[in-house]
Structure formats: C-alpha cells, structure tokens
C-alpha atoms as a PDB file:
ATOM      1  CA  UNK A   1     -17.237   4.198  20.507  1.00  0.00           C
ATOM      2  CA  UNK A   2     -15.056   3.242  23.242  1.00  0.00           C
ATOM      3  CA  UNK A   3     -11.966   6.409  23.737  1.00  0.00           C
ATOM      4  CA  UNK A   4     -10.051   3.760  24.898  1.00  0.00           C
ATOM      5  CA  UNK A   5     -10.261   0.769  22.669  1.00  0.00           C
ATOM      6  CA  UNK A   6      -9.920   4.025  19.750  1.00  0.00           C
ATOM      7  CA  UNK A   7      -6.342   5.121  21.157  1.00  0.00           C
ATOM      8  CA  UNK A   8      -4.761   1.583  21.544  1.00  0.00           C
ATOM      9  CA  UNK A   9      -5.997   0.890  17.773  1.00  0.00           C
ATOM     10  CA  UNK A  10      -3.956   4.347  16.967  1.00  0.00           C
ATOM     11  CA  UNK A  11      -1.086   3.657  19.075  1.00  0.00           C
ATOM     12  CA  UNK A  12      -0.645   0.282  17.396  1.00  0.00           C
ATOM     13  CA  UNK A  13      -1.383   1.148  13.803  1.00  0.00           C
ATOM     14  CA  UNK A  14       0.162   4.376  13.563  1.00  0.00           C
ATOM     15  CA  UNK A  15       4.086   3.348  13.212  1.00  0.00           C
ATOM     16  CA  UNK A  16       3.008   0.177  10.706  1.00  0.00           C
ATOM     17  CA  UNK A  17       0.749   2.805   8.544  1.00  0.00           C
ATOM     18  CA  UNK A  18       3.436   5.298   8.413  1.00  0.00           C
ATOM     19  CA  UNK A  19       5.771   3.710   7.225  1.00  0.00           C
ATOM     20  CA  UNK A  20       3.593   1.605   4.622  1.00  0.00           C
ATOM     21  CA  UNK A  21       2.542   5.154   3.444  1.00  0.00           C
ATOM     22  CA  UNK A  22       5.701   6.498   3.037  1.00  0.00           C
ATOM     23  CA  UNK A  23       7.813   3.886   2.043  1.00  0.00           C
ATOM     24  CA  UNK A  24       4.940   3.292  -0.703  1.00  0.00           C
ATOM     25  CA  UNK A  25       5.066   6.987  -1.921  1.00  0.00           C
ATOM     26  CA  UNK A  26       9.028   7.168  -1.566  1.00  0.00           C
ATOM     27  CA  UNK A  27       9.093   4.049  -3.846  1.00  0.00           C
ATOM     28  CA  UNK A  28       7.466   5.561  -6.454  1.00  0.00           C
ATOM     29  CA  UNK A  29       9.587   8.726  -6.688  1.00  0.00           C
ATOM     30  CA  UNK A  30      12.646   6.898  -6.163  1.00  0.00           C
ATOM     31  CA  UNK A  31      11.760   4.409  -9.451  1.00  0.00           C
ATOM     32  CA  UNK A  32      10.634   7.049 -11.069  1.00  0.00           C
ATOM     33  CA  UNK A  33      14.114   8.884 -10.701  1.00  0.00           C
ATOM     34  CA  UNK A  34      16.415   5.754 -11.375  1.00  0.00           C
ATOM     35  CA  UNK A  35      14.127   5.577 -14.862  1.00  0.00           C
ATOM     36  CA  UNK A  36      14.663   9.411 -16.060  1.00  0.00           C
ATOM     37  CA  UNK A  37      11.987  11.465 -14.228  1.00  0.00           C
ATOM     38  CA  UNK A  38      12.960  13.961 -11.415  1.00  0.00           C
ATOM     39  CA  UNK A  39       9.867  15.371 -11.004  1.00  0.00           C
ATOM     40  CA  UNK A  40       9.266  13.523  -7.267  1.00  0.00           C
ATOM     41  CA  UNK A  41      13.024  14.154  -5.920  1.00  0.00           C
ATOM     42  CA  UNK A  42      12.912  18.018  -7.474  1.00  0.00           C
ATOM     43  CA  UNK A  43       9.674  17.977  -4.977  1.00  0.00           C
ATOM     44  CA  UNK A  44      11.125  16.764  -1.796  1.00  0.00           C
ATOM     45  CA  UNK A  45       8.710  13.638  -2.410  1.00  0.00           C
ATOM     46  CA  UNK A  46      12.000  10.424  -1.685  1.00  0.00           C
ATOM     47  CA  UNK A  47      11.873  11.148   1.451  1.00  0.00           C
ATOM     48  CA  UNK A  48      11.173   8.528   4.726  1.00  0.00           C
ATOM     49  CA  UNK A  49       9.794  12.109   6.410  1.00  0.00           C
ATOM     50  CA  UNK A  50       5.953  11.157   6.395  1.00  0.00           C
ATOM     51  CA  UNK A  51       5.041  14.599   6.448  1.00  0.00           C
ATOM     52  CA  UNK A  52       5.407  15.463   2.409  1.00  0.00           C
ATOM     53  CA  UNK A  53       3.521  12.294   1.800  1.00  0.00           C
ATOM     54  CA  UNK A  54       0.531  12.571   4.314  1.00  0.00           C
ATOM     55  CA  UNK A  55      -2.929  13.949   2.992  1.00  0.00           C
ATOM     56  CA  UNK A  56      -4.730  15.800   5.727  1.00  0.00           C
ATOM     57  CA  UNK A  57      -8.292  14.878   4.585  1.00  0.00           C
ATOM     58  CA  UNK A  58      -7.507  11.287   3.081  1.00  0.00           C
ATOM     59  CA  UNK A  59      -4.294  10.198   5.497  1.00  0.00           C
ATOM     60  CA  UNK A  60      -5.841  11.566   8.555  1.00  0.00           C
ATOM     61  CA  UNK A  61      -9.547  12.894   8.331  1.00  0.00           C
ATOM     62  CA  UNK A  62     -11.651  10.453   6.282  1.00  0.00           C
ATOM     63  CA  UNK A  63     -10.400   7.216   7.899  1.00  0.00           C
ATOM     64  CA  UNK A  64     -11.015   8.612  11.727  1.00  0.00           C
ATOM     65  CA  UNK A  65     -14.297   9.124  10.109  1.00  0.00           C
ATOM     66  CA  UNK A  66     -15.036   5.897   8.592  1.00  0.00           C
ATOM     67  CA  UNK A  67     -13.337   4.724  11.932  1.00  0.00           C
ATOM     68  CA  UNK A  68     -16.320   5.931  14.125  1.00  0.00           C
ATOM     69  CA  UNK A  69     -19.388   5.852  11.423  1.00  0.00           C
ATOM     70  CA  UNK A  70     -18.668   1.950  10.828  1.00  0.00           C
ATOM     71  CA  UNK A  71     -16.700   1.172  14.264  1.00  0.00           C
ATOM     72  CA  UNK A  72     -14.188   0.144  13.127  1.00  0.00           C
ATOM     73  CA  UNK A  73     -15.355  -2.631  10.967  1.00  0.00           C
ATOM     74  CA  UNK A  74     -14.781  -0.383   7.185  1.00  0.00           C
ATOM     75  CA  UNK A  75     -11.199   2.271   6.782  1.00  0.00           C
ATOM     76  CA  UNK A  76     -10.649   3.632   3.662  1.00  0.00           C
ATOM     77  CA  UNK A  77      -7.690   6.222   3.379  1.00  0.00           C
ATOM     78  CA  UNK A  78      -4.987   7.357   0.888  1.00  0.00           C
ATOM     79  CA  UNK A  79      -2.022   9.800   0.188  1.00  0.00           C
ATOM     80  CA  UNK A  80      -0.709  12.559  -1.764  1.00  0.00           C
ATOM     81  CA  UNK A  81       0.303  10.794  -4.869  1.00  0.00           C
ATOM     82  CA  UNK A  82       3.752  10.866  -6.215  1.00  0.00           C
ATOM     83  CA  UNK A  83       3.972  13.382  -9.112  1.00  0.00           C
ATOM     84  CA  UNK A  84       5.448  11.372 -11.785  1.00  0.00           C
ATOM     85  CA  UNK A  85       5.986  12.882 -15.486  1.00  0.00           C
ATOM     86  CA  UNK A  86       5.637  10.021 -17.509  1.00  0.00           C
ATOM     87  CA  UNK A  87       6.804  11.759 -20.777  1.00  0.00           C
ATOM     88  CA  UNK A  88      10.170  12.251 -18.923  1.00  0.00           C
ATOM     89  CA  UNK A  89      10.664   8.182 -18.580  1.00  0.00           C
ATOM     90  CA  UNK A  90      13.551   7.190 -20.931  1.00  0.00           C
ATOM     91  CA  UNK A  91      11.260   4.367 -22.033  1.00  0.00           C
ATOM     92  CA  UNK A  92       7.263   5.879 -20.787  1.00  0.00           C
ATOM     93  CA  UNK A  93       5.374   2.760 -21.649  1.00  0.00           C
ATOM     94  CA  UNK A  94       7.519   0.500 -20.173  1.00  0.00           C
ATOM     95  CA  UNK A  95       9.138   2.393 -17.550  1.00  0.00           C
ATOM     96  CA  UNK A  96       5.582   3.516 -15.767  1.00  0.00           C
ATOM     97  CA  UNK A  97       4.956  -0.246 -14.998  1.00  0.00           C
ATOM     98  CA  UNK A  98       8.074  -0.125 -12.807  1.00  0.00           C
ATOM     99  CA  UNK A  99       7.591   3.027 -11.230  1.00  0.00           C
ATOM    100  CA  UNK A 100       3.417   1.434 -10.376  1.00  0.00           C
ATOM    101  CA  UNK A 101       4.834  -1.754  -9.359  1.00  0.00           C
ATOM    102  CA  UNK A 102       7.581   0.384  -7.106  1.00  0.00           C
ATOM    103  CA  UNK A 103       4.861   0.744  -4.425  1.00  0.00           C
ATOM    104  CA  UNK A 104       3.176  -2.165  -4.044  1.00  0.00           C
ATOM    105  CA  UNK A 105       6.685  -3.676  -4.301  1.00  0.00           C
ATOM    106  CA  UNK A 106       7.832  -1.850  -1.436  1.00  0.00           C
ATOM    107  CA  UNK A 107       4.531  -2.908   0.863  1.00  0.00           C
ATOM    108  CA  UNK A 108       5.193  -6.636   0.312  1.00  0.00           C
ATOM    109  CA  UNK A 109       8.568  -5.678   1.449  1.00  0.00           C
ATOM    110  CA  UNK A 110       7.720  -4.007   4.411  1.00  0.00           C
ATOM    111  CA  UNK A 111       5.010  -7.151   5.121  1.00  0.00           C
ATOM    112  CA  UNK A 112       7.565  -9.593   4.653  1.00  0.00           C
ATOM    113  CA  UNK A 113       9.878  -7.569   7.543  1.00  0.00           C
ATOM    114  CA  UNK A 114       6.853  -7.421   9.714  1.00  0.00           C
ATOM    115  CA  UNK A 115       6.252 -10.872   9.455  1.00  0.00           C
ATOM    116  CA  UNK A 116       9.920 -11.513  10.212  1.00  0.00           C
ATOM    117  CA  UNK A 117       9.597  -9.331  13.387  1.00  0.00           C
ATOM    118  CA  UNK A 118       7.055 -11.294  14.609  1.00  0.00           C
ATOM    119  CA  UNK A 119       8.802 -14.186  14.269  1.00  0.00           C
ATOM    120  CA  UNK A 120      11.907 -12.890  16.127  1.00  0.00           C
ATOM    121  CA  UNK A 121       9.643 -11.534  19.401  1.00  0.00           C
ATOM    122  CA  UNK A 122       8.872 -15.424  19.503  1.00  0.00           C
ATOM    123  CA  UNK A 123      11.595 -16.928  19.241  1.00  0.00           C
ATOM    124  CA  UNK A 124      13.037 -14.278  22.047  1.00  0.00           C
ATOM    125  CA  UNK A 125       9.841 -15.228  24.118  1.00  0.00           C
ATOM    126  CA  UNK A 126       8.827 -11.599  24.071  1.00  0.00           C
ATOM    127  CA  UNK A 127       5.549 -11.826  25.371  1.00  0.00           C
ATOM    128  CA  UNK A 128       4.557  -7.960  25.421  1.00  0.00           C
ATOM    129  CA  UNK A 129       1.153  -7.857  23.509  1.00  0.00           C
ATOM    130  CA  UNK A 130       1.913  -4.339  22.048  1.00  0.00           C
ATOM    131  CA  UNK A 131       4.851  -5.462  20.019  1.00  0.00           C
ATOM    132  CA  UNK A 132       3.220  -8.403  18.679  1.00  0.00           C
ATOM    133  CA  UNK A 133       0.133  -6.418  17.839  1.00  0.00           C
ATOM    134  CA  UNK A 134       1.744  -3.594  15.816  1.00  0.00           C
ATOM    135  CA  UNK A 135       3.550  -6.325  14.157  1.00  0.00           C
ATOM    136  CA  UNK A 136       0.205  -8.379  13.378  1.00  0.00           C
ATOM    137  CA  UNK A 137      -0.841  -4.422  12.508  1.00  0.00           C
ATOM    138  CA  UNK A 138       1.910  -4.270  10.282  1.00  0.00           C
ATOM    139  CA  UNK A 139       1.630  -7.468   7.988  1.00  0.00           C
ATOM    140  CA  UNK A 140      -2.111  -6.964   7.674  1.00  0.00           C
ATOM    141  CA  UNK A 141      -1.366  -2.970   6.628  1.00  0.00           C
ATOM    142  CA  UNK A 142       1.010  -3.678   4.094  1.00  0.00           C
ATOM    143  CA  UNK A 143      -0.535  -6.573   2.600  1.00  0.00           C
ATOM    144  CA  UNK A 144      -4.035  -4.349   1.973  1.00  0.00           C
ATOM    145  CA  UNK A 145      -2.147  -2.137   0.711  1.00  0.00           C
ATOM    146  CA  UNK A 146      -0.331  -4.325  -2.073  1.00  0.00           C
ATOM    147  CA  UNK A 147      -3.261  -6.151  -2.910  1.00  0.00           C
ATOM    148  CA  UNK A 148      -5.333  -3.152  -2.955  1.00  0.00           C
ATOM    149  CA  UNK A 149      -3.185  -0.807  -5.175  1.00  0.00           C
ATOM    150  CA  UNK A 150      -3.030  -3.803  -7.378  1.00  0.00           C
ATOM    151  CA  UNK A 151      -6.218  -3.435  -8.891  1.00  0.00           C
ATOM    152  CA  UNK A 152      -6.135  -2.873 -12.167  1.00  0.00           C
ATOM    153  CA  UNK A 153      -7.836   0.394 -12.481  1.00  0.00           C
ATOM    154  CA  UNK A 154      -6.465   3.411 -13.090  1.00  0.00           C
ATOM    155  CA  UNK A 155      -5.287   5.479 -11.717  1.00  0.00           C
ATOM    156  CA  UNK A 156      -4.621   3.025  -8.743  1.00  0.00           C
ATOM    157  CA  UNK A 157      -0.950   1.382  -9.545  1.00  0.00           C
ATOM    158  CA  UNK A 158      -2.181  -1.956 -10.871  1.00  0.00           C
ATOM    159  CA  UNK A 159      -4.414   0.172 -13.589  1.00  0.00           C
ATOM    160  CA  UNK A 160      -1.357   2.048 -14.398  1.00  0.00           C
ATOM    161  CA  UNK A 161       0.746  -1.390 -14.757  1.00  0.00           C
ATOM    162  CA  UNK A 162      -2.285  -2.416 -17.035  1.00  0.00           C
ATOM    163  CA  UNK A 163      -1.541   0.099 -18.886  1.00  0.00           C
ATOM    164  CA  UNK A 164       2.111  -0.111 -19.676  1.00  0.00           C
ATOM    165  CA  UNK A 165       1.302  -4.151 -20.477  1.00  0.00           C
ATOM    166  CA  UNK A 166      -1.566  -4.110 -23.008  1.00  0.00           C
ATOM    167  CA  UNK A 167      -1.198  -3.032 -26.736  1.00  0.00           C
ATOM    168  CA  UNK A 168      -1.446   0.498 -27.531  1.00  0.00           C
ATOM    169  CA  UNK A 169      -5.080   0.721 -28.504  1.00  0.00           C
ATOM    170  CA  UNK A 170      -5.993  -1.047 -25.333  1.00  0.00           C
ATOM    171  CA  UNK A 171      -4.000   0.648 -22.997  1.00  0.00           C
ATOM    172  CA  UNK A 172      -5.045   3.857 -24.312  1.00  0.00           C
ATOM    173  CA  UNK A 173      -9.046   2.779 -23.823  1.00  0.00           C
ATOM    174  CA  UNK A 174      -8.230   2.301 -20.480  1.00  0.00           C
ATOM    175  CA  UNK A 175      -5.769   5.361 -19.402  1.00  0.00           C
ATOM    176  CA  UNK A 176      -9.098   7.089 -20.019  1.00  0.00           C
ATOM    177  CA  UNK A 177     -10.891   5.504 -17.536  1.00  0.00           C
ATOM    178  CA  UNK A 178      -8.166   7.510 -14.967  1.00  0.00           C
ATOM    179  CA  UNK A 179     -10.342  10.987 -14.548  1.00  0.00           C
ATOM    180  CA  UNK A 180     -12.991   8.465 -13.137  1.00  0.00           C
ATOM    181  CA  UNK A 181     -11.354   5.706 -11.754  1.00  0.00           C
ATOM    182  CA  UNK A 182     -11.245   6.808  -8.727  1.00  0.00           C
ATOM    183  CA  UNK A 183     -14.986   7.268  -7.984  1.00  0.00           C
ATOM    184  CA  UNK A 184     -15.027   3.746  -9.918  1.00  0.00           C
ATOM    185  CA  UNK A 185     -13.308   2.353  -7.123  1.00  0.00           C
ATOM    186  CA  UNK A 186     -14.803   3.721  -4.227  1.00  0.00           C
ATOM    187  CA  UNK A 187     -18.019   3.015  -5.738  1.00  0.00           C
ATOM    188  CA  UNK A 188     -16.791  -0.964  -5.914  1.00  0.00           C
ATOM    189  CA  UNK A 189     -15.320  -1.091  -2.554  1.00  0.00           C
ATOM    190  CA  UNK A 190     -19.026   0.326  -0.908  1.00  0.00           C
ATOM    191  CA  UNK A 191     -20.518  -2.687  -2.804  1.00  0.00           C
ATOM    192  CA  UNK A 192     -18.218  -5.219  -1.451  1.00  0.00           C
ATOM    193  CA  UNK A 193     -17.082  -6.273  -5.051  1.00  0.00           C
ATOM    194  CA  UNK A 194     -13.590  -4.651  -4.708  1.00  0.00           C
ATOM    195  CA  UNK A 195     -13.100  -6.852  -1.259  1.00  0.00           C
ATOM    196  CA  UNK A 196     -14.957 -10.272  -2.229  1.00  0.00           C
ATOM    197  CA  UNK A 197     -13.616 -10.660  -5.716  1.00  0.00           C
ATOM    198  CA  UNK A 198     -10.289  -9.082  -5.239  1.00  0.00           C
ATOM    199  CA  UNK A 199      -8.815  -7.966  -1.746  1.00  0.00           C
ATOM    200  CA  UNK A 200      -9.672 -11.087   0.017  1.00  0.00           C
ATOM    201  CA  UNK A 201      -8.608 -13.586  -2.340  1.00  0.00           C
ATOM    202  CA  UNK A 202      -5.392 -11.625  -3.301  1.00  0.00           C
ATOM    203  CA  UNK A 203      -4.503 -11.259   0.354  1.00  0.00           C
ATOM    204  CA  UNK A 204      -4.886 -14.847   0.983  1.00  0.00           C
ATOM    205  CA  UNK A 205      -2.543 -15.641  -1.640  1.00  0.00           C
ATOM    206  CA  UNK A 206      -0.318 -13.214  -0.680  1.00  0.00           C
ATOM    207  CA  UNK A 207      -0.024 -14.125   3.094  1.00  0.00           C
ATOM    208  CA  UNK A 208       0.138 -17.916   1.948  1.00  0.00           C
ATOM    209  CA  UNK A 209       3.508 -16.650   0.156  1.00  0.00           C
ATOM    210  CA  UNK A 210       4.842 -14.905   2.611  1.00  0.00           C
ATOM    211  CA  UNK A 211       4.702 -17.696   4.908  1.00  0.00           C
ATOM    212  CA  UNK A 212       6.235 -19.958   2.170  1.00  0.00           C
ATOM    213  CA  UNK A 213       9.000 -16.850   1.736  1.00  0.00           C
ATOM    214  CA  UNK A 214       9.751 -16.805   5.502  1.00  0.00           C
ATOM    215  CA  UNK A 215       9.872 -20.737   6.297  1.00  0.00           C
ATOM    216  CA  UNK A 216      13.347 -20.770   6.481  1.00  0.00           C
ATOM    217  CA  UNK A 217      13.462 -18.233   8.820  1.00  0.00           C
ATOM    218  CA  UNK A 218      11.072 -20.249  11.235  1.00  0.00           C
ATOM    219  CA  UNK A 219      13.008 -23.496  10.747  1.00  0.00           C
ATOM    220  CA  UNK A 220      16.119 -21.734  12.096  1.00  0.00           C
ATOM    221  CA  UNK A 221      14.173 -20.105  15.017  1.00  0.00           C
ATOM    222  CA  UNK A 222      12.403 -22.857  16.407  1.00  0.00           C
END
C-alpha cells in the first residue's frame, strides 16, 4: 500500500467523515430531545465535538483495516450510537421514526452543502485539487451514509423507521430481528447484496436529486 497515496486519502476524507459522523449522531440526540427523551443531551451526546461520538475500534480501527486488507476498494465503519430511551418519547411509536430519520436527514443535508461547495470553488475558478476533492469526498460520504442507514433493518435507522410505520404485530416481528441485525447486515454487505440491490441504486437516486435540488444554484453561478 502506497504511505503516500494512504495519507492524502486521510487528509481529504477526514473533515467530510467527521462531520457526517457527528452531525449524524448529534441529530439523533437532538430529535430525540425536541420529542421527550433526554437521555442523549443528559450524556453529553448533542454535541458537534466528534470526540463523544467516535468509536475507537469501529470509527478508527476497523476501517484503516479494511483500508489496507482490500486497498482501498471495501470501508466499512460506524459510531457509538445515540442512546435513545424510546419509552421516554411523548408518542414512542411514532416519535422513534423521527428521531431514525434525524440522521440520515442530517447526511443528505450535509451532501446537499457539499455539493453546493463544489459548485461555489467553480464558479470562483478555484482550481486547488484538495478543496475540490474533500468536497467530491464529502457528497460521496454523506450520501453512503443516508442510503446506507436507510436500510430497513434494525437496528440500522431505516429498520427502526420500519418499525414505527408497520402495524403493531409487524413491527414487533421485526424489532426482534435488532439483537441480530447487525451481523445480518454485515453478513449482506460481504455478499454484495446490501450494495447491488440497495446502496447503489439508492445513491443514484439520491445524487440524481440532489442535482435536481441544487439546479438553481448552478443557473445563477454560471
């Protein structure tokens, strides 16, 4: 693995994944407060301070690994979750499909921005590759991570949204699925059927939209 080619991928991605991280967790402790649940705030966890929301092993650790045993071609990472107390929810059913959608919300948010960024660096004629990398880095981030977290397994956020929209009996078949989703998951994305059948498509749409969002903004700029 090339040190060199390694440290510009880090030095573009870090500042895009950061933020999409924490902006993602924040989201989902700030919903869950404006809904009736303090748990996250009472835990210092609506914060834009990375630190609280960074897993060593699954932030840090596992994708540097996948990093150099696939390199670079398969990352796979995640952080601590939010703490949410669902009983605490004025309305729990309901509610918890705001406080999942919070965080995918708040990545299609952030790619939109991104997107906007790179806009302005061209309409400036800012022609340093490094800016318009980490802002490439930052659309591409952000829209993996909404499309990703959107798949509707527990306990990833679209599961939990699942959850909160399908009749009682059903919802409660599947909120038992959540002690195993995870190795579900992983299990699908080693396959490929997570990425061919989901990620890919949904990103697609989703960067087709935010190019439809944004064309007003490129009409004005150019």
């Amino acid at each position: 693995m090339d040190l060199a080619a390694l440290i510009q991928t880090v030095a573009v991605y870090a500042l895009p994944v950061l933020f999409a991280i924490t902006v993602h967790e924040a989201a989902h402790g700030y919903a869950a407060r404006h809904f009736g649940d303090p748990t996250a705030e009472r835990l210092g966890r609506i914060t834009l301070n990375p630190l609280p929301h960074i897993d060593p092993i699954g932030t840090v650790l596992m994708p540097l690994l996948l990093y150099f045993a696939t390199a670079g071609n398969f990352l796979f990472g995640y952080a601590k979750p939010v703490p949410v107390d669902v009983g605490r929810l004025r309305h729990p059913k309901r509610d918890m499909v705001w406080v999942a959608l919070a965080g995918p919300g708040a990545n299609l948010a952030q790619a939109l921005l991104w997107a906007a960024v790179g806009y302005l660096l061209a309409a400036l004629a800012i022609e340093e590759p490094f800016f318009h990398s980490m802002a490439r880095a930052g659309v591409l981030v952000n829209v993996v991570m909404f499309a990703f977290n959107l798949f509707p397994l527990p306990p990833l956020d679209g599961g939990r949204i699942l959850v909160g929209l399908l009749p009682l009996r059903q919802a409660l078949a599947l909120s038992r699925v959540e002690p195993y989703g995870f190795f579900i998951v992983m299990a699908l994305v080693i396959t490929g059927v997570v990425s061919a059948l989901w990620l890919r498509p949904l990103m697609q749409l989703t960067l087709q939209a935010i190019q439809l969002v944004l064309a007003p903004l490129r009409w004005l700029l150019f």
